[in-house]
Protein backbone atom coordinates (compact mmCIF):
# COMPACT_ATOMS: atom_id res chain seq x y z
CA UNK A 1 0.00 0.00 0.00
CA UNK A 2 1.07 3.40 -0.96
CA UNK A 3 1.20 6.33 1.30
CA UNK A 4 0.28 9.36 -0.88
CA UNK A 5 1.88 12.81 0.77
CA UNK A 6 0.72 16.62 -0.09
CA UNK A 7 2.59 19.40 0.22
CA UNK A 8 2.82 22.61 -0.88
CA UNK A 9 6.61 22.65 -1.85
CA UNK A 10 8.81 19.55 -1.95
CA UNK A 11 12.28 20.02 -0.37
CA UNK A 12 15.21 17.84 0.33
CA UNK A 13 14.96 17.62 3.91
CA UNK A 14 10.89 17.12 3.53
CA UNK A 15 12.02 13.68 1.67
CA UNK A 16 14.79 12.91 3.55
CA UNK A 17 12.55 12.24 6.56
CA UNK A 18 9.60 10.88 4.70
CA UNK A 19 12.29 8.49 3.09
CA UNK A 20 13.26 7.49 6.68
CA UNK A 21 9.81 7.15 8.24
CA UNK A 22 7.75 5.65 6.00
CA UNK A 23 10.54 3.56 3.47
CA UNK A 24 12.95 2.52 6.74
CA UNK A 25 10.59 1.97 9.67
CA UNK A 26 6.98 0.78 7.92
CA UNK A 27 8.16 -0.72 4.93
CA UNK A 28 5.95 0.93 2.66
CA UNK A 29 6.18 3.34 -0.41
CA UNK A 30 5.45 7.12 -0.41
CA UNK A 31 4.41 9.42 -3.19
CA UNK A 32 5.08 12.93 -2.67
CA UNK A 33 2.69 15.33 -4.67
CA UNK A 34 1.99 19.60 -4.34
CA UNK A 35 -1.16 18.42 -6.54
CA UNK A 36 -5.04 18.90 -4.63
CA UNK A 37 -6.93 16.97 -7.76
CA UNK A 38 -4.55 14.10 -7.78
CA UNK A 39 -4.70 14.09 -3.64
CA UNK A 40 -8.42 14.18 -3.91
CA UNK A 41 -8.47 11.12 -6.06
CA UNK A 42 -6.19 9.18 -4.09
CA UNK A 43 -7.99 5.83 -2.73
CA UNK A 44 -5.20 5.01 -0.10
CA UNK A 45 -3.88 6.79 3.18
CA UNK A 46 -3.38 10.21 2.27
CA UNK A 47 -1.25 13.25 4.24
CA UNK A 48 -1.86 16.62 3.80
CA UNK A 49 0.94 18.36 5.33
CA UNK A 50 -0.08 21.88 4.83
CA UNK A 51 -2.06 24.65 6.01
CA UNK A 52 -5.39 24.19 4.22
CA UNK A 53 -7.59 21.10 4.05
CA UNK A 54 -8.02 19.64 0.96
CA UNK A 55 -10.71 16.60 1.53
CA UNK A 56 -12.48 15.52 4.04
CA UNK A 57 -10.95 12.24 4.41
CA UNK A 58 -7.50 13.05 5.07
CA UNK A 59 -4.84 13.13 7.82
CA UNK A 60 -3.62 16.50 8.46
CA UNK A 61 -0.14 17.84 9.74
CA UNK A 62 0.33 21.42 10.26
CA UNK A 63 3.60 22.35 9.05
CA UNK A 64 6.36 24.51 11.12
CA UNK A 65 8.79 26.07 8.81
CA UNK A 66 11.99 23.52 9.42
CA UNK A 67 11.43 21.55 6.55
CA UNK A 68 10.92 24.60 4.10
CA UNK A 69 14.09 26.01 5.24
CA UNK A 70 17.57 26.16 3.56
CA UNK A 71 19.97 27.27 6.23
CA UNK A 72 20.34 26.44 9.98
CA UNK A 73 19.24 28.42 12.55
CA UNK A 74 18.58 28.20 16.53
CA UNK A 75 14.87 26.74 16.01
CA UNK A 76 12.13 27.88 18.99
CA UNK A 77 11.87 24.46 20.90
CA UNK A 78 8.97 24.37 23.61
CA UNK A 79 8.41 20.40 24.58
CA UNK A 80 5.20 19.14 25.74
CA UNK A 81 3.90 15.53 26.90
CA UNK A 82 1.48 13.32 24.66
CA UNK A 83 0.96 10.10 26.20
CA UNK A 84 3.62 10.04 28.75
CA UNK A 85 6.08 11.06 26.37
CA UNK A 86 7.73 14.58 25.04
CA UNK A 87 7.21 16.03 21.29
CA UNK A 88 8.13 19.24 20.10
CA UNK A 89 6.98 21.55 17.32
CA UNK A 90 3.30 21.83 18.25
CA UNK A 91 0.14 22.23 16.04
CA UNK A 92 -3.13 23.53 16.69
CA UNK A 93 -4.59 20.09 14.77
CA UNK A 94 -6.70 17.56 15.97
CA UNK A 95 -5.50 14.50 13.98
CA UNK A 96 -2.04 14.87 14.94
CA UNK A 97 -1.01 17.33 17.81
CA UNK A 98 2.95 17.86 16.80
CA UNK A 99 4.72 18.00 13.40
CA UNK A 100 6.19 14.67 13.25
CA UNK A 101 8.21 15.67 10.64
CA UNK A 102 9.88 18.30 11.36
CA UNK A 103 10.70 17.07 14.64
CA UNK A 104 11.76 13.81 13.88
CA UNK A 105 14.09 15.62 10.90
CA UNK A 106 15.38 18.10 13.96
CA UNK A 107 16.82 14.59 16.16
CA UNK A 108 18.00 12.71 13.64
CA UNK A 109 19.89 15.23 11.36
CA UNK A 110 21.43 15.91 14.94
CA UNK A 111 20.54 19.79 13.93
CA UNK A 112 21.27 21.08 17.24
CA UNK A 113 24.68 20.13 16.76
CA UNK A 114 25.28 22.50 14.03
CA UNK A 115 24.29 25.55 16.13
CA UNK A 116 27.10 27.12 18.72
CA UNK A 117 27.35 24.73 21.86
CA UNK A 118 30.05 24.39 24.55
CA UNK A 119 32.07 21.21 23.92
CA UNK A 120 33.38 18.56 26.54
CA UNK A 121 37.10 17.98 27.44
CA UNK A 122 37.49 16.03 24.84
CA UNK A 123 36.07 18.45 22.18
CA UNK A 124 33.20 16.30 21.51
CA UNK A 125 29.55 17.91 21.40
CA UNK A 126 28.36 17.69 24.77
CA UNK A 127 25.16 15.59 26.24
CA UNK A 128 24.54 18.10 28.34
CA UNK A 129 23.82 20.59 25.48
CA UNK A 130 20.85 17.98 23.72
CA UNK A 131 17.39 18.37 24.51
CA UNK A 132 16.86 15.28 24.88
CA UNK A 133 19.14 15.53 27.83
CA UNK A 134 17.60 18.63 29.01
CA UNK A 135 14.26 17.38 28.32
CA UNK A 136 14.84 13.67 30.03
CA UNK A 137 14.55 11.61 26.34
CA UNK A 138 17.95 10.46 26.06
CA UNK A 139 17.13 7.32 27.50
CA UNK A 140 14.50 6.08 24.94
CA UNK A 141 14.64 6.14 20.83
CA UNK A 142 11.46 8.74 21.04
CA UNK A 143 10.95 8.80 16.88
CA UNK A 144 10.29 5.00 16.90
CA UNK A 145 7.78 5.77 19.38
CA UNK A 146 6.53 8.88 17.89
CA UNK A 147 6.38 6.49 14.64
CA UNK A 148 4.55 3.99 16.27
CA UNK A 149 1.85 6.15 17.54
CA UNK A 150 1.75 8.11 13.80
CA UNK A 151 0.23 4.76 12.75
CA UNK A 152 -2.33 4.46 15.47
CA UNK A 153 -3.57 8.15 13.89
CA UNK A 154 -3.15 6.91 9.95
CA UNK A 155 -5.00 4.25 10.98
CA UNK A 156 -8.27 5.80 13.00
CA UNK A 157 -8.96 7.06 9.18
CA UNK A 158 -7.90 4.84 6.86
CA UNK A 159 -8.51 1.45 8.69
CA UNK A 160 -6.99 -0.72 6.19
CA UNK A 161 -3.70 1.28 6.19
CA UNK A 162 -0.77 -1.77 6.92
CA UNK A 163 2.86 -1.63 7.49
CA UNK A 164 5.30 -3.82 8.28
CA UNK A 165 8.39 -3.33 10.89
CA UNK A 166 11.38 -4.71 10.73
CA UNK A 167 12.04 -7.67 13.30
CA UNK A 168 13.62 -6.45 16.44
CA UNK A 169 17.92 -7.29 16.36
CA UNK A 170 21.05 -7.17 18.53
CA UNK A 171 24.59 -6.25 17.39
CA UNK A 172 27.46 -7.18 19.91
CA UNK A 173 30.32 -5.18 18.99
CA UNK A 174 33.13 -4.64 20.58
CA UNK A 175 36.40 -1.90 20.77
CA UNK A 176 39.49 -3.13 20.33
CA UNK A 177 41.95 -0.51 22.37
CA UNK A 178 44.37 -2.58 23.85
CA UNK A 179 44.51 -5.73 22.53
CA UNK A 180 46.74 -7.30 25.61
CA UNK A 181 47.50 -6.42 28.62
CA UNK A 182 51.47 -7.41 28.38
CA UNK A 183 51.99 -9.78 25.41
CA UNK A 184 52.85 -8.54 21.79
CA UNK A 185 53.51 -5.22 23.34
CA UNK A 186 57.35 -3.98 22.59
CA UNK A 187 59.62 -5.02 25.01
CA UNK A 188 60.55 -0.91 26.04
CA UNK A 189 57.15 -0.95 26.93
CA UNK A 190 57.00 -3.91 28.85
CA UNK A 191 60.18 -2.95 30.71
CA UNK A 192 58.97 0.43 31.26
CA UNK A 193 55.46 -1.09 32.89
CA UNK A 194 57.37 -2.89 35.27
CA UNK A 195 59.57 -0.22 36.61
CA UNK A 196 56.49 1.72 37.02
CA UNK A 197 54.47 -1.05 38.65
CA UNK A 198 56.77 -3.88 39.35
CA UNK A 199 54.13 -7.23 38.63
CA UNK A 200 55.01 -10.71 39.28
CA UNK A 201 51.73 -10.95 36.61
CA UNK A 202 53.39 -9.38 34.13
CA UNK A 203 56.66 -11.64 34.42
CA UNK A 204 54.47 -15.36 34.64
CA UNK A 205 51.98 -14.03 31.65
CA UNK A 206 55.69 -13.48 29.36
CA UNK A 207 56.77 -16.48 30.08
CA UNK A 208 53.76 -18.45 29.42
CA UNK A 209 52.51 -19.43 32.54
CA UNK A 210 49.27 -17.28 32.82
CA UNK A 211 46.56 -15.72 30.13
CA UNK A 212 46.85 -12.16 29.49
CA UNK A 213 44.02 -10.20 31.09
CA UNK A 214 42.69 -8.85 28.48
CA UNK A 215 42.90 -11.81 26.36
CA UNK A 216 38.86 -12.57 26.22
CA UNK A 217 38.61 -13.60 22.03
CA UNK A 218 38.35 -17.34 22.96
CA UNK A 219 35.16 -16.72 25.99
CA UNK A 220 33.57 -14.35 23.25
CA UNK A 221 33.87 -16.89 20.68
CA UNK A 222 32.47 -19.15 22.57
CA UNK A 223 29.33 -17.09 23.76
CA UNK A 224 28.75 -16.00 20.18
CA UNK A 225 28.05 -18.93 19.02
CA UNK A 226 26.28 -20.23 21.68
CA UNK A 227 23.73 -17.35 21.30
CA UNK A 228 24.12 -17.32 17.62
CA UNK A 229 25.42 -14.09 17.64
CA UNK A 230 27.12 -11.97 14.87
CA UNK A 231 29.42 -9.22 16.41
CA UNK A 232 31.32 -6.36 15.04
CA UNK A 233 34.69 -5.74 16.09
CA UNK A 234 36.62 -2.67 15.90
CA UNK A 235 40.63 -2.80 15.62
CA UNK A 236 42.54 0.21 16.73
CA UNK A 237 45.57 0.34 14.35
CA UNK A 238 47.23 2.97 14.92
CA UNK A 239 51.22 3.57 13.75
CA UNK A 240 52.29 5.72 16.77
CA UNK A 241 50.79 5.69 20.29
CA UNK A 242 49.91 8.80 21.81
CA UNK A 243 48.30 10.16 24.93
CA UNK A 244 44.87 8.27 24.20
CA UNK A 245 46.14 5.86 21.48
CA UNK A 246 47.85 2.79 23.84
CA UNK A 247 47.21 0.14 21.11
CA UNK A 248 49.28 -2.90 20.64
CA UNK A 249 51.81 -2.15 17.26
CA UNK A 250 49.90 -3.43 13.86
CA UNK A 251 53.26 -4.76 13.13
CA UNK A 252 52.98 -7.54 15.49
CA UNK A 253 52.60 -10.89 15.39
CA UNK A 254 50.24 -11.74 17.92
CA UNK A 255 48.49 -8.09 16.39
CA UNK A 256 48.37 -9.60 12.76
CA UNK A 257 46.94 -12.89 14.12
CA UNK A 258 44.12 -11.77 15.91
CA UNK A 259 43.05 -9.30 13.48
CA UNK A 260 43.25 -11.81 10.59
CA UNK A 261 41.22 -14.52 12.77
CA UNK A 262 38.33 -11.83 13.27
CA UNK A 263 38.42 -11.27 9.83
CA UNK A 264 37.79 -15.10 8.81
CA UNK A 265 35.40 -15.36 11.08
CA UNK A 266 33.40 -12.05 11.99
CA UNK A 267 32.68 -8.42 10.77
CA UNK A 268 35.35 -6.11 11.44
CA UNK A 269 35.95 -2.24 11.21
CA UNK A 270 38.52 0.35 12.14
CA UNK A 271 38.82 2.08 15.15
CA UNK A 272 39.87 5.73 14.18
CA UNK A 273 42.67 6.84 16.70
CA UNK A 274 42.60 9.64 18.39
CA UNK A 275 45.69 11.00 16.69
CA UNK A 276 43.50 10.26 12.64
CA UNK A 277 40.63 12.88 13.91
CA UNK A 278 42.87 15.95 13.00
CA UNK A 279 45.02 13.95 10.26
CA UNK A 280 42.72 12.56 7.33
CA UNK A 281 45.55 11.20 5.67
CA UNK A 282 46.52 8.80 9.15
CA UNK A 283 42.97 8.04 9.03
CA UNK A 284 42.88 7.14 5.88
CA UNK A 285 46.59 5.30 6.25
CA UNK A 286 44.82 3.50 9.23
CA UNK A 287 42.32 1.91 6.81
CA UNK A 288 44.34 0.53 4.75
CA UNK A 289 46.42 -0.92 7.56
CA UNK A 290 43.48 -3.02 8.62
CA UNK A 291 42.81 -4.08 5.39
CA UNK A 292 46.42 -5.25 4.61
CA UNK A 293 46.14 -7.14 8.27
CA UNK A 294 42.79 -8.65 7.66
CA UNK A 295 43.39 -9.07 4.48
CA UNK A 296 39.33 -7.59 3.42
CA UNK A 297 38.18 -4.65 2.29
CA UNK A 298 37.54 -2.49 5.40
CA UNK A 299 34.64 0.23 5.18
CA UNK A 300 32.65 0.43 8.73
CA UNK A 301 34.32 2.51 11.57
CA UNK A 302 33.52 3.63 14.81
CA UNK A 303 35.81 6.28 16.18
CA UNK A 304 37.70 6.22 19.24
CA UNK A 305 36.53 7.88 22.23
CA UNK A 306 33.54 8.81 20.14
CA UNK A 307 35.51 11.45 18.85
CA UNK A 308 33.80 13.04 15.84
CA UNK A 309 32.42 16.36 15.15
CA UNK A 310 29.75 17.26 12.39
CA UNK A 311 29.60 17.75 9.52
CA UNK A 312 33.48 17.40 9.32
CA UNK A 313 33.46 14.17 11.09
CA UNK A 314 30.94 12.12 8.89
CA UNK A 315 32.67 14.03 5.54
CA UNK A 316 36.32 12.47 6.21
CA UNK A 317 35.10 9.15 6.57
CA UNK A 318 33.05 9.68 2.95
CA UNK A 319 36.21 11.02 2.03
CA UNK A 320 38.06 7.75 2.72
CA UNK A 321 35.65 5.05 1.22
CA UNK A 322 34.00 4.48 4.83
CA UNK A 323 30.29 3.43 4.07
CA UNK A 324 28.78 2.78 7.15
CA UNK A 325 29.79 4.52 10.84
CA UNK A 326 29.02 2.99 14.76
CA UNK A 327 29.79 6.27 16.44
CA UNK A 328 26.54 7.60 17.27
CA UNK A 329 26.32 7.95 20.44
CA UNK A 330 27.76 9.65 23.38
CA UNK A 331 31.26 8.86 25.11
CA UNK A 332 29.69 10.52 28.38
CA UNK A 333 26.68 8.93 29.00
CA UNK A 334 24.24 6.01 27.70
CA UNK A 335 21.10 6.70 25.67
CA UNK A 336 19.83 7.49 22.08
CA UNK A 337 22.22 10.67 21.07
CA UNK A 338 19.89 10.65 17.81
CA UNK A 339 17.02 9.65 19.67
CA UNK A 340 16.38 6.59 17.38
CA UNK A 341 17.16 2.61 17.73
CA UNK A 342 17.25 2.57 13.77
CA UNK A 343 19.81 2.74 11.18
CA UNK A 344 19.87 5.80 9.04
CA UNK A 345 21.58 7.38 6.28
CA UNK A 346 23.33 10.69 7.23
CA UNK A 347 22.07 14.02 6.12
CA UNK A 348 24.57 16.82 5.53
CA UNK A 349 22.48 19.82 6.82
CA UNK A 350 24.89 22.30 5.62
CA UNK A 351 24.71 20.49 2.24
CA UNK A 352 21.14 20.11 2.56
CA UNK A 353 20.98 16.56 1.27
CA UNK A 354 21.40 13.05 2.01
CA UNK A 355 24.37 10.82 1.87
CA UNK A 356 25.37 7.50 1.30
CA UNK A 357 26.72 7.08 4.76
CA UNK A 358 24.78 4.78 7.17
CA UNK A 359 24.95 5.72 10.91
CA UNK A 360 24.15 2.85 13.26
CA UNK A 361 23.69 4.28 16.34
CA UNK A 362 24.22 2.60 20.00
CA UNK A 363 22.80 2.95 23.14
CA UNK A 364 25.09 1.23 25.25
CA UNK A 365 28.48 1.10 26.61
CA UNK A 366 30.05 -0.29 29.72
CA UNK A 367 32.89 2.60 29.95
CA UNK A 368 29.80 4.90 30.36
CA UNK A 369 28.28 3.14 32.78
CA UNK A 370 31.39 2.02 34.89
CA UNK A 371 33.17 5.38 34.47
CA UNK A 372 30.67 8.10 33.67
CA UNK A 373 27.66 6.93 35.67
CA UNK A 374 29.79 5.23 38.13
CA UNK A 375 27.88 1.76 37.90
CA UNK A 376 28.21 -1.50 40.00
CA UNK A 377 28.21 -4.32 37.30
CA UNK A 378 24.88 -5.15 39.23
CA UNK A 379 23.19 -2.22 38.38
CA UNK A 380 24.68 -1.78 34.81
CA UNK A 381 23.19 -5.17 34.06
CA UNK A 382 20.04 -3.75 35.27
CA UNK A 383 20.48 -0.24 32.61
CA UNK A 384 21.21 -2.69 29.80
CA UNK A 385 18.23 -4.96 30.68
CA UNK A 386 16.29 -1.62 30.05
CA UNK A 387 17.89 -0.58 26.65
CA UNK A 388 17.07 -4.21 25.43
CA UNK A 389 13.58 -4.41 26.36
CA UNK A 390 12.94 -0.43 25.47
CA UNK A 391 14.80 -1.30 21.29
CA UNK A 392 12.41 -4.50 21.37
CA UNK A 393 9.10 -2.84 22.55
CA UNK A 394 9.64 -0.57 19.10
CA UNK A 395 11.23 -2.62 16.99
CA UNK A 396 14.48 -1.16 16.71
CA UNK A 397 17.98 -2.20 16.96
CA UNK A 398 20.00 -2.96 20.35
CA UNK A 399 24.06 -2.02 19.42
CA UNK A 400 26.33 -2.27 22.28
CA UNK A 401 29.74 -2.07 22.97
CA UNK A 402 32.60 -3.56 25.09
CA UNK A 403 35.65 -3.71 25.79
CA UNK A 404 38.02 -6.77 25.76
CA UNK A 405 39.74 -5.15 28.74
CA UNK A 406 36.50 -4.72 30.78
CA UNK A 407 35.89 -8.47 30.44
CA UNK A 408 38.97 -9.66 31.39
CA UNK A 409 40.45 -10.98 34.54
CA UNK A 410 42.01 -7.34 35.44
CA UNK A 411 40.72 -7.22 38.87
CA UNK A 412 39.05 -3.71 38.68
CA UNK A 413 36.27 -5.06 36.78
CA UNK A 414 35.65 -8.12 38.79
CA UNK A 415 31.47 -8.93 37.89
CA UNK A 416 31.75 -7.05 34.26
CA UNK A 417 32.22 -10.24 32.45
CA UNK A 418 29.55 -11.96 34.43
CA UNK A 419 26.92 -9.52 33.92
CA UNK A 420 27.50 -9.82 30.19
CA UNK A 421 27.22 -13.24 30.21
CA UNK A 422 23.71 -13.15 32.11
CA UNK A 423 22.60 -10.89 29.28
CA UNK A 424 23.18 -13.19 26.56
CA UNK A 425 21.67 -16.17 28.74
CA UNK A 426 18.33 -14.06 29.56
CA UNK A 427 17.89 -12.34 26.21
CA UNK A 428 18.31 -15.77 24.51
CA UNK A 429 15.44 -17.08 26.41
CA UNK A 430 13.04 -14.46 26.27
């Protein structure tokens, strides 16, 4: 079934979120038309997002001026609650009490992080800045639910209006930082380590007698295919270390070997360093070092410390053959940055129009809950329990991440490994 749409101008960013609603998340086509006779005649659901009613029979959106628009500016924001939720961009209209459009374009094109806003100390846009923050709807994807109740309303008119959803999924995926704790790392390093913390560890896992801490690939293959899982992994390849880059040398062995076995076996991406977000051409170098390694063609990414900035970020990666990004999200706190638990393609607001990249955003990772929000493994169970059944309940998509290092044996995260490891048992049996 066709969803025909009226309006009186058709823009980029009017299609762009049409595209995404009705194409991505019901599964059915759209027809956009600025013609009143051919809307008339229409037999199907039909949308008249304009001022002026056209038919009787019709669902009408009132229209606030975002979509119309070709330049960015601070939009007036005033939030309100419809069925114990928030929306934004209110409507004197009966059938629908918000412009879902507009709104829905506003969160996911991540507008308000075009406009002037303080940055954190890593230069990253803020959470604190979002209104979803400020308006307490990070923690749920609020267009999936916004879309969810837009059918309810198509619906109460044209009663034999279907769509279809997309089954609800999980992606595992995992960072890559460190790779080991001791082994494969140079040996000025290693002798450096130990004169700063002298370890009998260190000295018994060199010589063979004892697993490296951070060495979890074996456990994770394990669970993965036990659950019947298919993870992403993210390799940090970086050339030089640096201040936040602490990787284990590409040109390793033990480096080469687990990249290469990840590659045979799973999906893998690179992990932009720290020191490739001011230097396209390292990030770019980076690429091609996890190709060589793996031996595949390498064009996901997900950068490190969710370092990325728009639109520059999202640009470089085009730039460098990346097709499909894992960064979005926030390296400060868990929740729904683009307030969505659905893939998307990426929409250049200063170049008004839509790109081939494909963001897949997260909602969850255990750094932000162990040392942002300062979470027992108990209770960060408990937060990911939440995300899982809240991406379900709207048919969205669950992405996670962790760290090998968190679900080691490295004492400081004692329970980390357990708690994940309940999560796969539970969510498998639901």
């Amino acid at each position: 079934m066709n969803v025909l749409l009226y309006t009186n101008t058709s823009t980029s960013r009017l299609n762009y979120i049409c595209n995404f609603i009705f194409k991505e998340l019901l599964n059915i086509a759209f027809i956009v038309t600025s013609d009143t006779e051919v809307f008339k005649k229409f037999d199907n659901a039909k949308i008249n997002y304009s001022n002026n009613v056209i038919c009787e029979k019709e669902l009408q959106i009132l229209p606030v001026n975002l979509l119309f628009e070709q330049n960015i500016t601070d939009q007036k924001i005033d939030c309100f609650s419809i069925n114990n939720y928030k929306a934004f961009f209110k409507t004197n209209n009966t059938n629908f009490t918000f412009d879902i459009f507009a709104a829905s374009f506003y969160l996911l094109s991540r507008y308000e992080e075009y406009l002037p806003h303080q940055k954190d100390m890593y230069g990253r846009y803020a959470h604190e800045n979002s209104l979803a923050f400020k308006e307490a709807f990070l923690n749920i994807p609020l267009i999936n639910i916004w879309v969810k109740d837009f059918t309810t309303a198509i619906q109460k008119i044209f009663p034999a209006f279907t769509f279809r959803l997309l089954p609800f999924t999980f992606t595992p995926t995992y960072d890559i930082d460190i790779a080991y704790s001791y082994k494969h790392k140079r040996l000025i390093r290693n002798i450096g380590g130990f004169l700063k913390s002298p370890s009998l560890e260190r000295i018994t896992i060199l010589a063979g007698l004892k697993k490296d801490p951070f060495d979890v690939y074996d456990w994770l293959n394990t669970l993965h295919e036990k659950h019947q899982l298919a993870p992403v992994y993210f390799f940090l390849v970086a050339a030089q270390n640096s201040l936040y880059d602490k990787n284990i040398s590409p040109a390793t062995n033990g480096m080469q070997q687990l990249v290469s076995k990840h590659a045979n076996k799973y999906t893998i991406g690179v992990h932009p360093s720290w020191q490739s977000g001011d230097n396209n051409f390292l990030l770019k170098k980076e690429k091609q070092q996890l190709e060589t390694m793996s031996g595949k063609s390498v064009s996901i990414s997900r950068q490190h410390y969710i370092r990325f900035n728009l639109p520059e970020g999202y640009r470089k990666l085009l730039e460098v053959g990346i097709t499909d990004d894992y960064s979005m999200g926030y390296g400060s706190i868990n929740g729904f940055r683009a307030s969505v638990a659905s893939a998307f393609n990426w929409f250049d607001l200063q170049k008004n129009e839509q790109t081939t990249l494909r963001i897949h955003p997260f909602c969850y990772m255990e750094a932000n809950a162990f040392y942002e929000q300062k979470f027992t493994a108990t209770e960060a169970f408990e937060e990911l329990m939440q995300y899982y059944t809240i991406c379900k309940n709207v048919n969205g998509t669950l992405i996670t991440i962790w760290h090998n290092h968190m679900l080691g044996s490295d004492k400081l995260y004692n329970g980390w490994s357990n708690a994940y490891a309940k999560f796969l048992k539970i969510t498998d049996e639901i």
